[in-house]
C-alpha atoms as a PDB file:
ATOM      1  CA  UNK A   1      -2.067 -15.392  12.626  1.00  0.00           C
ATOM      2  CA  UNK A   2      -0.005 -14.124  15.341  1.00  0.00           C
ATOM      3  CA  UNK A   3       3.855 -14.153  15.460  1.00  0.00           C
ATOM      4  CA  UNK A   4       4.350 -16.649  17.996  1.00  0.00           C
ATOM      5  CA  UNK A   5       1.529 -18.892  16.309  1.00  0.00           C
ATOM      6  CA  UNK A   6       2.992 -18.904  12.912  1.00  0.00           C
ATOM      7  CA  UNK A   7       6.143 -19.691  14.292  1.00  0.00           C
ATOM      8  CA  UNK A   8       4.755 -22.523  16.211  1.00  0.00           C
ATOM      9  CA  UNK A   9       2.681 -23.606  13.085  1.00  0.00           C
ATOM     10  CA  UNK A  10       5.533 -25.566  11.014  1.00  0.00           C
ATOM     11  CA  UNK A  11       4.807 -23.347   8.073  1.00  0.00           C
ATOM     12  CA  UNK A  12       8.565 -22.257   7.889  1.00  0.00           C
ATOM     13  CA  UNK A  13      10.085 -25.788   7.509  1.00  0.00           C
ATOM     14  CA  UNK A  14       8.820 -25.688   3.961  1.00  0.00           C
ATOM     15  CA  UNK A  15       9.390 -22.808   1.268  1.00  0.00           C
ATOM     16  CA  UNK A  16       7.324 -19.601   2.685  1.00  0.00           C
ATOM     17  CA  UNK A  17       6.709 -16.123   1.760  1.00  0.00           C
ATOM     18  CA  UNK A  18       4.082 -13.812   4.244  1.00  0.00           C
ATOM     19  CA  UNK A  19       2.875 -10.348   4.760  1.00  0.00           C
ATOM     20  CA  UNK A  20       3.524  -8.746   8.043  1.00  0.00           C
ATOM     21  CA  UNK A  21       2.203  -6.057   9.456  1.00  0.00           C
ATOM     22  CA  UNK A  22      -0.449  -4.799  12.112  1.00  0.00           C
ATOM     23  CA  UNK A  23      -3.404  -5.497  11.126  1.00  0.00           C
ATOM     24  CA  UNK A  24      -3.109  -7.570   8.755  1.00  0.00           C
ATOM     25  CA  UNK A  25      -6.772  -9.952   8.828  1.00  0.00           C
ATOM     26  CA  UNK A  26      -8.081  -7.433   6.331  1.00  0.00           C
ATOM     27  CA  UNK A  27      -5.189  -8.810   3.806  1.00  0.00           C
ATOM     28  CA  UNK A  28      -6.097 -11.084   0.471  1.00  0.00           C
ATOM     29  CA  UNK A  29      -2.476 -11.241  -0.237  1.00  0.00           C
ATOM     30  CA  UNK A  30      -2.641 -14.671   0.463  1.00  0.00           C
ATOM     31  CA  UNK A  31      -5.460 -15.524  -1.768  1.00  0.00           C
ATOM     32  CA  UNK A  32      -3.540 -14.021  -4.571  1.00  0.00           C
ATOM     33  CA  UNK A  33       0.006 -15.095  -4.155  1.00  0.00           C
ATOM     34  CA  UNK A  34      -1.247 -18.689  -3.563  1.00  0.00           C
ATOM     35  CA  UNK A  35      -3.176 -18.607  -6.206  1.00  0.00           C
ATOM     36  CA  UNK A  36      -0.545 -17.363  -8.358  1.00  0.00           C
ATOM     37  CA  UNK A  37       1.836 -19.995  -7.324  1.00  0.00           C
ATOM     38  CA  UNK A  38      -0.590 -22.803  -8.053  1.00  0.00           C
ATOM     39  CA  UNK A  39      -0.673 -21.397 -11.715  1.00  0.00           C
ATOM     40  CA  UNK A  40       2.991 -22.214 -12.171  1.00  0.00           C
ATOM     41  CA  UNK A  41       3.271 -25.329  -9.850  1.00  0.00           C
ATOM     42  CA  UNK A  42       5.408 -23.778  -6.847  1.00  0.00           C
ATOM     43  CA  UNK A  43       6.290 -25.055  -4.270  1.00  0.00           C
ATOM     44  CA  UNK A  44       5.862 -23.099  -1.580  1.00  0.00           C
ATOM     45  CA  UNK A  45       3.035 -21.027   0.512  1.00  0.00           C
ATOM     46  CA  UNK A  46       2.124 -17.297   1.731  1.00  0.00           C
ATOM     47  CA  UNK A  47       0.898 -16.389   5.396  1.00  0.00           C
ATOM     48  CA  UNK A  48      -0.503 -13.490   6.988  1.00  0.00           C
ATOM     49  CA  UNK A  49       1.436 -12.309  10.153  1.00  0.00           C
ATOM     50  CA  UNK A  50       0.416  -9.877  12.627  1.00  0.00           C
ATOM     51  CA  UNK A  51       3.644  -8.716  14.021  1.00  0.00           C
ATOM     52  CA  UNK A  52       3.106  -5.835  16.444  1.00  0.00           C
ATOM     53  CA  UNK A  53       5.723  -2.571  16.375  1.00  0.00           C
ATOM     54  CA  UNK A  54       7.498  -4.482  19.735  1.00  0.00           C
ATOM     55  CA  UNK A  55       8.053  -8.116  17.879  1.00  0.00           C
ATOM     56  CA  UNK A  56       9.561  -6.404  14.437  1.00  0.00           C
ATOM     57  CA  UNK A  57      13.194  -7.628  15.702  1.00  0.00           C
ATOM     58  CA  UNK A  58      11.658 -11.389  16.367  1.00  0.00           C
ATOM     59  CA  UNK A  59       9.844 -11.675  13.584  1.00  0.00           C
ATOM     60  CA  UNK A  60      12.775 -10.282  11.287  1.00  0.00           C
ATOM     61  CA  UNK A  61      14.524 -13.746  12.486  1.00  0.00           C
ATOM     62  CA  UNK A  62      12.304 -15.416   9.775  1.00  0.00           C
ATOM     63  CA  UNK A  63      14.012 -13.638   7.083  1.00  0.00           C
ATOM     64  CA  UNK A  64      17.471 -15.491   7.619  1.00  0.00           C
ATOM     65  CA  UNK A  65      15.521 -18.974   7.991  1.00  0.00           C
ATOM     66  CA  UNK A  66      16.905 -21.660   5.292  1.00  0.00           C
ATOM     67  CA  UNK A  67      13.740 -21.597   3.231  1.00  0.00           C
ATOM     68  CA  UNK A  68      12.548 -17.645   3.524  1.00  0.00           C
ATOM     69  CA  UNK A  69      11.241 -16.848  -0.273  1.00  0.00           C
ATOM     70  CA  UNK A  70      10.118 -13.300   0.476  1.00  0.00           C
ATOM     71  CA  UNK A  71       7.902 -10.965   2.572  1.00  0.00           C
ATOM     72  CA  UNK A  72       5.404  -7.994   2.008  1.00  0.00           C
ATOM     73  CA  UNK A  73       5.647  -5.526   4.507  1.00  0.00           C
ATOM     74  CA  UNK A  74       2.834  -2.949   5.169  1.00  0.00           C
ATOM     75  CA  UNK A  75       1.328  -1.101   8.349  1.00  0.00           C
ATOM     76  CA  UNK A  76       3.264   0.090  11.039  1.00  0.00           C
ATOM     77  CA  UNK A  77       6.361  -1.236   9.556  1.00  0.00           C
ATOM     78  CA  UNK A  78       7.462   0.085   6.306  1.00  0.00           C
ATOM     79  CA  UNK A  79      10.146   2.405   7.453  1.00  0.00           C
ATOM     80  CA  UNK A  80      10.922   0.467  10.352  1.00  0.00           C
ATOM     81  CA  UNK A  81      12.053  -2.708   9.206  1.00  0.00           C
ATOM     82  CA  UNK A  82      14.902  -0.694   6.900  1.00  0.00           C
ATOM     83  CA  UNK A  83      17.572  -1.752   9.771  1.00  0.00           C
ATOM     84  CA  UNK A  84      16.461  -5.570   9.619  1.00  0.00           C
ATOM     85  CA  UNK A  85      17.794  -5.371   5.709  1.00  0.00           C
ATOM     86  CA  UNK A  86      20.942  -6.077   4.083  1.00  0.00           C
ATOM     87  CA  UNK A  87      20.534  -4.276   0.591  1.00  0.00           C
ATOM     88  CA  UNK A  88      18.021  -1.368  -0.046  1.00  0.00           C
ATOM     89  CA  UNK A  89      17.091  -1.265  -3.422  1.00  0.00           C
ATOM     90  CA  UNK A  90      16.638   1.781  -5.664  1.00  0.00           C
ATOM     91  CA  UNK A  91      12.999   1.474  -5.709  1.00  0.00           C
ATOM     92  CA  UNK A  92      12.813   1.898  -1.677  1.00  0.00           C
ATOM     93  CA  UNK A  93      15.667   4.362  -1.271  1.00  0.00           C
ATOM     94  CA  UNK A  94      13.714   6.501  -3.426  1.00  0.00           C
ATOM     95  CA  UNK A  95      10.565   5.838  -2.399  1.00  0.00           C
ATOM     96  CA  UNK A  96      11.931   6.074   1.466  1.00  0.00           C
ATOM     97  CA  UNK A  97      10.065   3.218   2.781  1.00  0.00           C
ATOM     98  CA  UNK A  98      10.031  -0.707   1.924  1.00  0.00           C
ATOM     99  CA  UNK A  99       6.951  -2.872   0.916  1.00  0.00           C
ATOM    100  CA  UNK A 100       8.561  -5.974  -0.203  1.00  0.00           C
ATOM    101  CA  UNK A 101      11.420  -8.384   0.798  1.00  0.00           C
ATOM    102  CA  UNK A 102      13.757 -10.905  -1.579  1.00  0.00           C
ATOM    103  CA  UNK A 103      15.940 -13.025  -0.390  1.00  0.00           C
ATOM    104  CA  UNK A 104      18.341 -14.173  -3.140  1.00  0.00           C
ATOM    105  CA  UNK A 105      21.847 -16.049  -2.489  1.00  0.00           C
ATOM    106  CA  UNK A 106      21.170 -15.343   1.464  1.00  0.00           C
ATOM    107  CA  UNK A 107      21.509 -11.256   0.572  1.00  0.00           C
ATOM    108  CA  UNK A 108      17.980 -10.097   2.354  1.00  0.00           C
ATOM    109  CA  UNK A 109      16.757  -7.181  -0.345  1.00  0.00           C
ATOM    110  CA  UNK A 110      14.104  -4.479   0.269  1.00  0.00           C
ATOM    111  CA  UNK A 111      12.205  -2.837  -2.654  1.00  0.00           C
ATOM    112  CA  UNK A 112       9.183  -0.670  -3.108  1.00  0.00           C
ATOM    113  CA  UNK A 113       6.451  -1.712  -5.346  1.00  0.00           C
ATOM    114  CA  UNK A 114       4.042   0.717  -4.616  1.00  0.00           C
ATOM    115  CA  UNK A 115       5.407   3.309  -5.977  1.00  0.00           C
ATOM    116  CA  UNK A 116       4.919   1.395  -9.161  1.00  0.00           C
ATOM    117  CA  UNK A 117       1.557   0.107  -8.229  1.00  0.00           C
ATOM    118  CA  UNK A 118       0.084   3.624  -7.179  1.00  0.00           C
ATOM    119  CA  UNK A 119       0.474   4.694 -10.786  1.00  0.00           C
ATOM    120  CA  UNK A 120      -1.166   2.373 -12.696  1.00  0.00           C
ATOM    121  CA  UNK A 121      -4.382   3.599 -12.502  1.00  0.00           C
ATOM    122  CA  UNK A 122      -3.441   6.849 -12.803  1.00  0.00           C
ATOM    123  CA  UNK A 123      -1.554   6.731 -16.227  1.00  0.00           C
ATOM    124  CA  UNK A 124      -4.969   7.665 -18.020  1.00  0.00           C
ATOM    125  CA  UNK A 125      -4.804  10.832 -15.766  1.00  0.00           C
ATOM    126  CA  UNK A 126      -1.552  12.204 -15.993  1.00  0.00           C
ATOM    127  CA  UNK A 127      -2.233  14.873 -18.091  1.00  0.00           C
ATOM    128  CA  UNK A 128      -4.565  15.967 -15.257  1.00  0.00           C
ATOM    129  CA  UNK A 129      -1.696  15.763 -12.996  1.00  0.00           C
ATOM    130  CA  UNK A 130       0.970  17.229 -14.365  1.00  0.00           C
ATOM    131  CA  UNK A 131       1.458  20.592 -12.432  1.00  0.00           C
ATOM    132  CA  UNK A 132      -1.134  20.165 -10.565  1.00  0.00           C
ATOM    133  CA  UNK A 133      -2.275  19.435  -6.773  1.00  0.00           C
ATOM    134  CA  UNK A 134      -2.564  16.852  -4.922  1.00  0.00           C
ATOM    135  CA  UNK A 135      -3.768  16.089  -1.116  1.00  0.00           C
ATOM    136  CA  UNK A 136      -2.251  13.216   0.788  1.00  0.00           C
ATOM    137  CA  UNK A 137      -3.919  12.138   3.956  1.00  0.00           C
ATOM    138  CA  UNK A 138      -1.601  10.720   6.022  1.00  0.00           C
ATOM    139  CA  UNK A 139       2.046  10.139   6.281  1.00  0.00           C
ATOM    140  CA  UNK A 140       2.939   6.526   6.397  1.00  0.00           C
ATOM    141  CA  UNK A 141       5.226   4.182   4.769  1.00  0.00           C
ATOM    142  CA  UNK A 142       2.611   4.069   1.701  1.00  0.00           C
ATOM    143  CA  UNK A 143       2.613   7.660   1.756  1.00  0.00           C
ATOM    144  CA  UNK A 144       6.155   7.941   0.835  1.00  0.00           C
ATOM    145  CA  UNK A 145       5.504   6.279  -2.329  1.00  0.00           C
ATOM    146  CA  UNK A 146       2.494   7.969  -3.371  1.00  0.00           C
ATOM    147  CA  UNK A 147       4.488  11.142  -3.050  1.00  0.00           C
ATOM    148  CA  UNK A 148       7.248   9.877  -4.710  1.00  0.00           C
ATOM    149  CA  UNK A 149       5.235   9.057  -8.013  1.00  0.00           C
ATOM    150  CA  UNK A 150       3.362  12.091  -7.610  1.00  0.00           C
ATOM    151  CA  UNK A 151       6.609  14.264  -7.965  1.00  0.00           C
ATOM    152  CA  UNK A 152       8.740  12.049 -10.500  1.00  0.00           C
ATOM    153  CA  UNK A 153       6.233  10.369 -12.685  1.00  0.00           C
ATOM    154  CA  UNK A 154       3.158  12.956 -12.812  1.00  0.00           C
ATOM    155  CA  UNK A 155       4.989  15.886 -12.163  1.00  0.00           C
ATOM    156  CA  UNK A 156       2.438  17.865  -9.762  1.00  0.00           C
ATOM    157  CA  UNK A 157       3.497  21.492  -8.653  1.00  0.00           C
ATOM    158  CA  UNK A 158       2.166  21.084  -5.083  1.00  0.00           C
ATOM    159  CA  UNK A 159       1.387  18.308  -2.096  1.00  0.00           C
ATOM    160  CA  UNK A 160      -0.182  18.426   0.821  1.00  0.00           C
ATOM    161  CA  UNK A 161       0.714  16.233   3.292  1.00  0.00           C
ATOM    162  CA  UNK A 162      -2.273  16.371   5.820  1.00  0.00           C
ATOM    163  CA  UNK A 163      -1.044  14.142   9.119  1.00  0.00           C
ATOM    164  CA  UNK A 164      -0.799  14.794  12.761  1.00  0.00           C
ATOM    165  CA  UNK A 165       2.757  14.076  12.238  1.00  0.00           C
ATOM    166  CA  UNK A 166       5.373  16.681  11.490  1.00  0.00           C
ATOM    167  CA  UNK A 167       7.976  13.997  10.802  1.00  0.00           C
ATOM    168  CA  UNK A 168       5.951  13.269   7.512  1.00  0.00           C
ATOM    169  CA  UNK A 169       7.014  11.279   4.434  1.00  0.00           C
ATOM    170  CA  UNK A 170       9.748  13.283   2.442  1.00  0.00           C
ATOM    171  CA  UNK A 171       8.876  16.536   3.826  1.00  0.00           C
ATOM    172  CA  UNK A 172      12.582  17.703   2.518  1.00  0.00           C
ATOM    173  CA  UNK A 173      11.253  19.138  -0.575  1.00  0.00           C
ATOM    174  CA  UNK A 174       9.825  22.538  -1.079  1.00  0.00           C
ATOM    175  CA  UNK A 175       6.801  21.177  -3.421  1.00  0.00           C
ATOM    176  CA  UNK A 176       6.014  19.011  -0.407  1.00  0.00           C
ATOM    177  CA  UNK A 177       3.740  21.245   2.199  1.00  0.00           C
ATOM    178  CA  UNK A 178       3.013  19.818   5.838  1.00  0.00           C
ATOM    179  CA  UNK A 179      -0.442  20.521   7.146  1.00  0.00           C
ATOM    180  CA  UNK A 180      -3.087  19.605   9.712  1.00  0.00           C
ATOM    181  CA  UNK A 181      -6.605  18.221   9.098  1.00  0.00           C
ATOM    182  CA  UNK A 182      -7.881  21.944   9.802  1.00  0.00           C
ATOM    183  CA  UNK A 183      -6.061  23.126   7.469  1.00  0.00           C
ATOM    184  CA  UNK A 184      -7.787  21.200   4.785  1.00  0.00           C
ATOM    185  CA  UNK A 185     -10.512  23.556   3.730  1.00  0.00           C
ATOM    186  CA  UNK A 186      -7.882  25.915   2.881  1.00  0.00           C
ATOM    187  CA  UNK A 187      -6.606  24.259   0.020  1.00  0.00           C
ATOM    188  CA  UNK A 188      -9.232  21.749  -1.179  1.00  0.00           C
ATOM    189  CA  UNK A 189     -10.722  23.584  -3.724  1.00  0.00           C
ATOM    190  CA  UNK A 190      -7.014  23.840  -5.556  1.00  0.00           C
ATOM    191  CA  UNK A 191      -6.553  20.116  -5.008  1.00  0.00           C
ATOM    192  CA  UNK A 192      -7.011  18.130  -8.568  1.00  0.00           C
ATOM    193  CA  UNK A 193      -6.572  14.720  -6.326  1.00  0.00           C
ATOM    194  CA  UNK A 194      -6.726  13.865  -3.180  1.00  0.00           C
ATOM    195  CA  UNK A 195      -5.309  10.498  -1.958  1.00  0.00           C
ATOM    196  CA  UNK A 196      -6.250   8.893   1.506  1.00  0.00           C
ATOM    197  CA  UNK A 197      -3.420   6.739   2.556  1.00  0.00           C
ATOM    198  CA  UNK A 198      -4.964   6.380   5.775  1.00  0.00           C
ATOM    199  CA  UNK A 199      -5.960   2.864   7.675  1.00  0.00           C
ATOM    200  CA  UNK A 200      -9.741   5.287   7.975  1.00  0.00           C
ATOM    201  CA  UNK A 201     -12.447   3.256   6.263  1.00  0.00           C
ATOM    202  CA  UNK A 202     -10.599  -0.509   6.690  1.00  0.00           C
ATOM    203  CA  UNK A 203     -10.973  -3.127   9.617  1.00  0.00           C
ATOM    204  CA  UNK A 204     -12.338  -1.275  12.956  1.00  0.00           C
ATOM    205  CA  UNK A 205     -11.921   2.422  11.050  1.00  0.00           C
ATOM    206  CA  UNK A 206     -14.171   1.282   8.358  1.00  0.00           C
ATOM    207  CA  UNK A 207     -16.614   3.800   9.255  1.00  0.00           C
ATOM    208  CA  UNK A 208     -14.753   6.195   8.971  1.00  0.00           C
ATOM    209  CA  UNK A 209     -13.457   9.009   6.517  1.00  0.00           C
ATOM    210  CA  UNK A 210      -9.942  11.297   6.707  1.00  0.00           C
ATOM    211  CA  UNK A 211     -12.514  14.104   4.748  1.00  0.00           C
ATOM    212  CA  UNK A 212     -14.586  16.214   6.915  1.00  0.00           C
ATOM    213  CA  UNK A 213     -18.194  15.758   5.459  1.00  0.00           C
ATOM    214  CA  UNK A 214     -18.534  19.601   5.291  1.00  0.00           C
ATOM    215  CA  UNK A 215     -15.847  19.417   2.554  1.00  0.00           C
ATOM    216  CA  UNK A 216     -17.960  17.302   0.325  1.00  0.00           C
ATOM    217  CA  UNK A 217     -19.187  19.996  -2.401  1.00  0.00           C
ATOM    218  CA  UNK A 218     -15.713  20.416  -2.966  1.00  0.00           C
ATOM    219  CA  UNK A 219     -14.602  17.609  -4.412  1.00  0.00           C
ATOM    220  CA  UNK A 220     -17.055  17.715  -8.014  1.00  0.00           C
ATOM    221  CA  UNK A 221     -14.504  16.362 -10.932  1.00  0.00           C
ATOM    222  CA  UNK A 222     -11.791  15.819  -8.772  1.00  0.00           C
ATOM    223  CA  UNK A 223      -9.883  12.398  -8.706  1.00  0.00           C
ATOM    224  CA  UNK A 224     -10.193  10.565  -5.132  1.00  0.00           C
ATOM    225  CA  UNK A 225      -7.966   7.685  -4.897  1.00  0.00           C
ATOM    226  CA  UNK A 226      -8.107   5.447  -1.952  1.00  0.00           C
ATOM    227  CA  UNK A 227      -5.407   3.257  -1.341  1.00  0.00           C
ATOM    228  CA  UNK A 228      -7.697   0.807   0.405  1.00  0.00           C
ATOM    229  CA  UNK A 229      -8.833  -2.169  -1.469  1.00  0.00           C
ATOM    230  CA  UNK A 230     -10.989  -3.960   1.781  1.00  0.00           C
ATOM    231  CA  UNK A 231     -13.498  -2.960   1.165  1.00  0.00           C
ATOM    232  CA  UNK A 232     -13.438  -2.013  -2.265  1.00  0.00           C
ATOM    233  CA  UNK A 233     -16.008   1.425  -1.597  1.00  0.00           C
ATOM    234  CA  UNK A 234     -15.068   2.551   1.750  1.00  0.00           C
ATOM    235  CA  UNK A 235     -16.907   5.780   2.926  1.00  0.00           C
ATOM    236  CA  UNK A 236     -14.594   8.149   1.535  1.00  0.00           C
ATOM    237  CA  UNK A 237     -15.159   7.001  -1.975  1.00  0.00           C
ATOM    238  CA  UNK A 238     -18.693   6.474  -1.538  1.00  0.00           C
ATOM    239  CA  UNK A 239     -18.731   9.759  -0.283  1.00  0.00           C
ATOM    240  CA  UNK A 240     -17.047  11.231  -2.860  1.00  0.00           C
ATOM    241  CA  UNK A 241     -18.428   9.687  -5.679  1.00  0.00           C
ATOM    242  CA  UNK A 242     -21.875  10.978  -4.937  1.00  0.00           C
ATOM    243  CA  UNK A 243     -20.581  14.705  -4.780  1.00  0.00           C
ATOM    244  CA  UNK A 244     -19.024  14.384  -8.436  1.00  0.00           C
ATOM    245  CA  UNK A 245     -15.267  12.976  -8.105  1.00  0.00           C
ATOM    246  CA  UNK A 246     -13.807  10.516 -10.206  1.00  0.00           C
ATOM    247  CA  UNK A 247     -12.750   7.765  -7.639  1.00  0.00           C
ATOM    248  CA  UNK A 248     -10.696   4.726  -7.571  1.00  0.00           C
ATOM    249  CA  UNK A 249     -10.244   2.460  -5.396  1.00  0.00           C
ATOM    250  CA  UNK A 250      -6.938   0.437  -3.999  1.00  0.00           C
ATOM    251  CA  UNK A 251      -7.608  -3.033  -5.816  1.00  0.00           C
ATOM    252  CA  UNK A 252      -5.706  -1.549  -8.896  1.00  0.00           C
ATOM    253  CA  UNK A 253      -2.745  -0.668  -6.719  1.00  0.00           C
ATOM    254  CA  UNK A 254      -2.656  -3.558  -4.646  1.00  0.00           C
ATOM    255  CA  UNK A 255      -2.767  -6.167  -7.572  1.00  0.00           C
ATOM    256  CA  UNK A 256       0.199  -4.774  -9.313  1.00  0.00           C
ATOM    257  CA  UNK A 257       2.289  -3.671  -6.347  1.00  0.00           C
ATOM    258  CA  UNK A 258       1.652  -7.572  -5.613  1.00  0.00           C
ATOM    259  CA  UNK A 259       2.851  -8.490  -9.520  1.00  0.00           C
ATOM    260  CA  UNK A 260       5.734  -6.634  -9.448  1.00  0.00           C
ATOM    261  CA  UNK A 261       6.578  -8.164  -5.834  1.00  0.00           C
ATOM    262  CA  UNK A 262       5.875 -12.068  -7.564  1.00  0.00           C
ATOM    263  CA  UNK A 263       7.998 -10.973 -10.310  1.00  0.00           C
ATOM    264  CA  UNK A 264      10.896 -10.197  -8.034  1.00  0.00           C
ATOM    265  CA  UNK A 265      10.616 -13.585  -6.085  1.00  0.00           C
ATOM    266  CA  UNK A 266       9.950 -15.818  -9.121  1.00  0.00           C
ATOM    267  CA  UNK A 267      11.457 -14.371 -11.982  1.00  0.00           C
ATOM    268  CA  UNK A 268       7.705 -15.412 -13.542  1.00  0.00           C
ATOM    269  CA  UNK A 269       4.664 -12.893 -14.689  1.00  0.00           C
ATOM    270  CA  UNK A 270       1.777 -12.098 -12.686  1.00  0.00           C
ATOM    271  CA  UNK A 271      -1.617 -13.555 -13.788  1.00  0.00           C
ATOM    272  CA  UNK A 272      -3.108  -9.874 -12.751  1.00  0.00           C
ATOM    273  CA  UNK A 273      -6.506 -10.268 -14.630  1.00  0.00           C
ATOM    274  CA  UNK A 274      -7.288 -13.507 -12.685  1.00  0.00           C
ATOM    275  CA  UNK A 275      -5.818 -12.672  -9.786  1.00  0.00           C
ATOM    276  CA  UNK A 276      -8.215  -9.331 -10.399  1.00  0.00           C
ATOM    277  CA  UNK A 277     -11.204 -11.752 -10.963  1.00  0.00           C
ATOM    278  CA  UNK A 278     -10.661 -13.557  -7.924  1.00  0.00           C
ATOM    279  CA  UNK A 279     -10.491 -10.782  -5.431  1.00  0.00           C
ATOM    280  CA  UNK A 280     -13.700  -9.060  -6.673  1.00  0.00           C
ATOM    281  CA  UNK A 281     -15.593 -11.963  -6.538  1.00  0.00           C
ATOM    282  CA  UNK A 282     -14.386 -12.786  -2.899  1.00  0.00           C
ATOM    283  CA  UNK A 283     -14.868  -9.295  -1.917  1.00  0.00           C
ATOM    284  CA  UNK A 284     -18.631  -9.557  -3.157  1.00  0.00           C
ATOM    285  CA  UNK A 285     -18.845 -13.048  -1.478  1.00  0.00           C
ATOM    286  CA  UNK A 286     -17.753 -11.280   2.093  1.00  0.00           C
ATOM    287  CA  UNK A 287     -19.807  -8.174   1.371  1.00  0.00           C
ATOM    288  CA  UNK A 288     -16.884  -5.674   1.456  1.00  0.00           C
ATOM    289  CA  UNK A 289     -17.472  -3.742  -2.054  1.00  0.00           C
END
């Protein structure tokens, strides 16, 4: 719901934890988080908030509120809401961006648990990775993690950053190499994975692919990882995965990014192959695999 809606609704007068972001109707955190709660008997509930780039000051209000729990943070605001924080954790100071909120004895924490849930799914692949190449569409909060755990836990020799944005995620480093989309066919064929971390193939983009089609025979045996997990093929994967590539899609990430966030708030263990369960089947119910 919108900001001034859920702050209308009553929801914060009981215990509360909610994902904010813009947009945010294409996100099942709720479903799992709630569901996850239920399993141990807590008492409290997670939202969806769309909180535009203008209302991030408002809407960080709610994280000082008596019985604030916690908060996911994705799309536009993963850098952003940095100021809004008392404590940055190691996780997000190395990762450069924030993805989830604690609240513990009124200090107001941010961490980054996609660093840790981007690599999940690739631990089978990391002798692939390891000095290899890697191509990272875009250069967003989620970005910053992805290129974190490329460099420190897989050990690749090379990343291309491919965004329209020259300020791009931890573009400090000399194994980290800036380029535009028509640059791509330049350095495809050296790429061992390439990564969309791109809103292109979700919600109103969901027709849509950051890979120019033309580039298709290039990516045979390559890994294509899409950080989107709604829907659970987008384009780019389907794409991809009839040229050859080894693809994966973002339900991996997104359920253990979400674990390690429940963890932090509860001090309790994920149920990650029901939670799993559960989003597949409501994806198939909806349509979006």
């Amino acid at each position: 719901m919108k900001l001034a809606s859920f702050l209308q609704s009553g929801s914060t007068d009981q215990p509360f934890c909610f994902v904010m972001g813009n947009p945010v109707e294409h996100s099942y955190s709720p479903e799992i988080h709630n569901f996850a709660a239920r399993q141990y008997g807590l008492d409290w509930t997670y939202h969806k908030v769309e909180v535009l780039e203008d209302e991030l000051e408002e809407a960080s209000r709610l994280f000082h509120l008596k019985h604030f729990t916690g908060a996911n943070i994705t799309i536009p605001h993963k850098r952003s809401v940095i100021p809004y924080l008392d404590i940055i954790r190691k996780s997000a100071q190395e990762a450069g961006a924030v993805n989830t909120i604690v609240k513990k004895a009124g200090i107001i924490s941010g961490y980054n648990t996609d660093e840790y849930g981007f690599s999940q799914p690739l631990l089978q692949f990391a002798d692939i990775l390891k000095h290899g190449t890697a191509i990272v569409f875009g250069s967003g909060g989620a970005c910053a993690a992805v290129v974190y755990a490329l460099m420190h836990h897989f050990h690749v020799n090379k990343i291309y950053v491919v965004t329209r944005n020259k300020s791009a995620c931890n573009s400090q480093t000399e194994l980290i190499q800036i380029i535009s989309y028509a640059s791509v066919p330049d350095v495809i064929a050296t790429a061992d994975i390439i990564i969309n971390s791109t809103p292109l193939g979700m919600g109103s983009f969901k027709d849509n692919s950051p890979l120019d089609p033309d580039l298709l025979a290039e990516v045979k045996s390559k890994i294509c990882f899409d950080l989107i997990y709604n829907p659970l093929r987008t384009r780019f994967l389907k794409e991809c995965g009839a040229n050859g590539a080894i693809t994966i899609n973002g339900l991996p990430m997104f359920i253990h990014q979400a674990a390690k966030a429940f963890e932090l708030w509860t001090g309790k263990e994920f149920p990650i192959d029901e939670a799993e369960n559960l989003l597949i089947n409501k994806l198939k119910v909806t349509g979006e695999d």
